[in-house]
Protein backbone atom coordinates (compact mmCIF):
# COMPACT_ATOMS: atom_id res chain seq x y z
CA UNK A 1 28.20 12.86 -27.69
CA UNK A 2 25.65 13.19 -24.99
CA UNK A 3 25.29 10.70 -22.78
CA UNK A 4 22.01 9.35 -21.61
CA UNK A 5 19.33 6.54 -21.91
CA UNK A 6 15.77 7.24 -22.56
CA UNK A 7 12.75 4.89 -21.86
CA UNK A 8 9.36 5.52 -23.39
CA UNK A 9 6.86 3.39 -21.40
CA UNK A 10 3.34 2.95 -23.11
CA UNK A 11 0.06 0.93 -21.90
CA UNK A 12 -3.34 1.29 -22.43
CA UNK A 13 -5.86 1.37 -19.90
CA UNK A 14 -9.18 -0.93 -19.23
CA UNK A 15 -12.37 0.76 -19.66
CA UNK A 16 -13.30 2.82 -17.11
CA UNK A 17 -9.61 2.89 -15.51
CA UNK A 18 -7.49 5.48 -16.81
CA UNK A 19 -8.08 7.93 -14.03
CA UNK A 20 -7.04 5.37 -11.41
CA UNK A 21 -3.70 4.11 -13.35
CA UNK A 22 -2.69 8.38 -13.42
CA UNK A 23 -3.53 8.69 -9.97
CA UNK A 24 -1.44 5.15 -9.10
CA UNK A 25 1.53 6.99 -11.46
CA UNK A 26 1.76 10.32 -10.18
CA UNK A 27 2.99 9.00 -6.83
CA UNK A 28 5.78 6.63 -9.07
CA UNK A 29 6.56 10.05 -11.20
CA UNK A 30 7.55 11.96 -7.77
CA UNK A 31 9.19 9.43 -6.23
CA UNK A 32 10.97 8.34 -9.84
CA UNK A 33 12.32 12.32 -9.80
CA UNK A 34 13.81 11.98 -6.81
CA UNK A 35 16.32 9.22 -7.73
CA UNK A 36 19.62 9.44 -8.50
CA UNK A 37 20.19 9.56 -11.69
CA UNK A 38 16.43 10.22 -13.19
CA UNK A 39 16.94 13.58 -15.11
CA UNK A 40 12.99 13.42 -16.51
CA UNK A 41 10.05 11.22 -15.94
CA UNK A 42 6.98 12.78 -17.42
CA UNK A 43 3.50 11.29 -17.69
CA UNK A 44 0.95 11.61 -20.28
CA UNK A 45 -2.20 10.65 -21.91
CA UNK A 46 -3.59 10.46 -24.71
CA UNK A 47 -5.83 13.66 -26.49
CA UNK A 48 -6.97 11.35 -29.68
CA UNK A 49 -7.07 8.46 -27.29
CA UNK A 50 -7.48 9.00 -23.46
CA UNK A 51 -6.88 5.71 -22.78
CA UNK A 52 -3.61 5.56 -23.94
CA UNK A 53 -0.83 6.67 -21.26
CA UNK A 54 2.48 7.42 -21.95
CA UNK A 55 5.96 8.18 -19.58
CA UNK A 56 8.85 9.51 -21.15
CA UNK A 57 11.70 8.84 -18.58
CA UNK A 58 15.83 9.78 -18.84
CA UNK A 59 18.13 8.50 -17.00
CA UNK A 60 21.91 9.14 -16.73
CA UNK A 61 23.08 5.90 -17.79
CA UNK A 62 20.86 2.47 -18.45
CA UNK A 63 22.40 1.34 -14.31
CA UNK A 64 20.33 4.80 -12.92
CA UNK A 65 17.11 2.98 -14.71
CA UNK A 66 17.84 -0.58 -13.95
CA UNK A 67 17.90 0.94 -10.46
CA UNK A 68 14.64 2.31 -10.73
CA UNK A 69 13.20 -0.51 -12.05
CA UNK A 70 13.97 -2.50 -9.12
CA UNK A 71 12.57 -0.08 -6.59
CA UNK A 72 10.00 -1.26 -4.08
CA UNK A 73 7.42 1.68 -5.21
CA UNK A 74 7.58 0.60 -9.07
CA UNK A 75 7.78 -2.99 -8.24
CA UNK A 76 4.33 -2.36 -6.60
CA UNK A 77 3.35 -0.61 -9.13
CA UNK A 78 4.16 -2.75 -11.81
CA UNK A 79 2.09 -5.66 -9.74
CA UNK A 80 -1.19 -3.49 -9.42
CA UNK A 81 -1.33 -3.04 -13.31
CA UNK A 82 -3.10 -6.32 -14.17
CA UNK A 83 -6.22 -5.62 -13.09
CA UNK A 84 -6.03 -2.18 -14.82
CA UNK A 85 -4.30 -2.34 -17.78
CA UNK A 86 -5.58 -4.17 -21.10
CA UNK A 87 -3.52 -7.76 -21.00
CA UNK A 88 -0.38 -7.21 -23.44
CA UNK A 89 -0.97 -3.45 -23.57
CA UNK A 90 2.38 -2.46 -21.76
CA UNK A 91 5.15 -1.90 -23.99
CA UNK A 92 8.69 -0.25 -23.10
CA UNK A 93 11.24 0.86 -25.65
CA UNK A 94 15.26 1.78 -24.74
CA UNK A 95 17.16 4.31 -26.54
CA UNK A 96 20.83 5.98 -26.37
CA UNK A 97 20.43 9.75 -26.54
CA UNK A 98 21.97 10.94 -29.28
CA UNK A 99 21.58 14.77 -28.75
CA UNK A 100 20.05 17.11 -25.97
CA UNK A 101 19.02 20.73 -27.36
């Protein structure tokens, strides 16, 4: 079995903010890739919904994303989304990958 653990990160923008929350990201996505043990993080928005943002991140093992999450970059991050982000919006699920193809 492969190994591998997969975070899909979700939130949903304030009016008016989306394009500043992407911009704010893309510097987290290429610093994120750089990490050891980050194998994707990919960022996305919404078509039916462009408020809706999406990352789709794998890590090696669930210590390579713990790792992450602790990083001074994403800890900033994570501390500038209040004022953009609608309150509750942020929701991050963990899974075990099960097969890569």
């Amino acid at each position: 079995m492969p190994s591998g653990f997969i975070v899909l990160a979700s939130m949903r923008a304030r009016p008016g903010r989306v394009r500043d929350i992407i911009d704010l990201l893309k510097s987290v996505v290429a610093a994120s890739r750089s990490e050891k043990g980050t194998i994707q993080y990919q960022l996305a928005e919404g078509i039916d919904d462009p408020d809706e943002i999406r990352l789709w991140e794998e890590y090696a093992s669930e210590e390579a994303f713990l790792s992450h999450k602790d990083s001074q970059y994403f800890q900033a991050f994570a501390d500038s989304m209040g004022e953009l982000i609608v309150a509750g919006s942020w929701r991050t699920e963990k899974y075990s990958l099960v097969e890569k193809i």
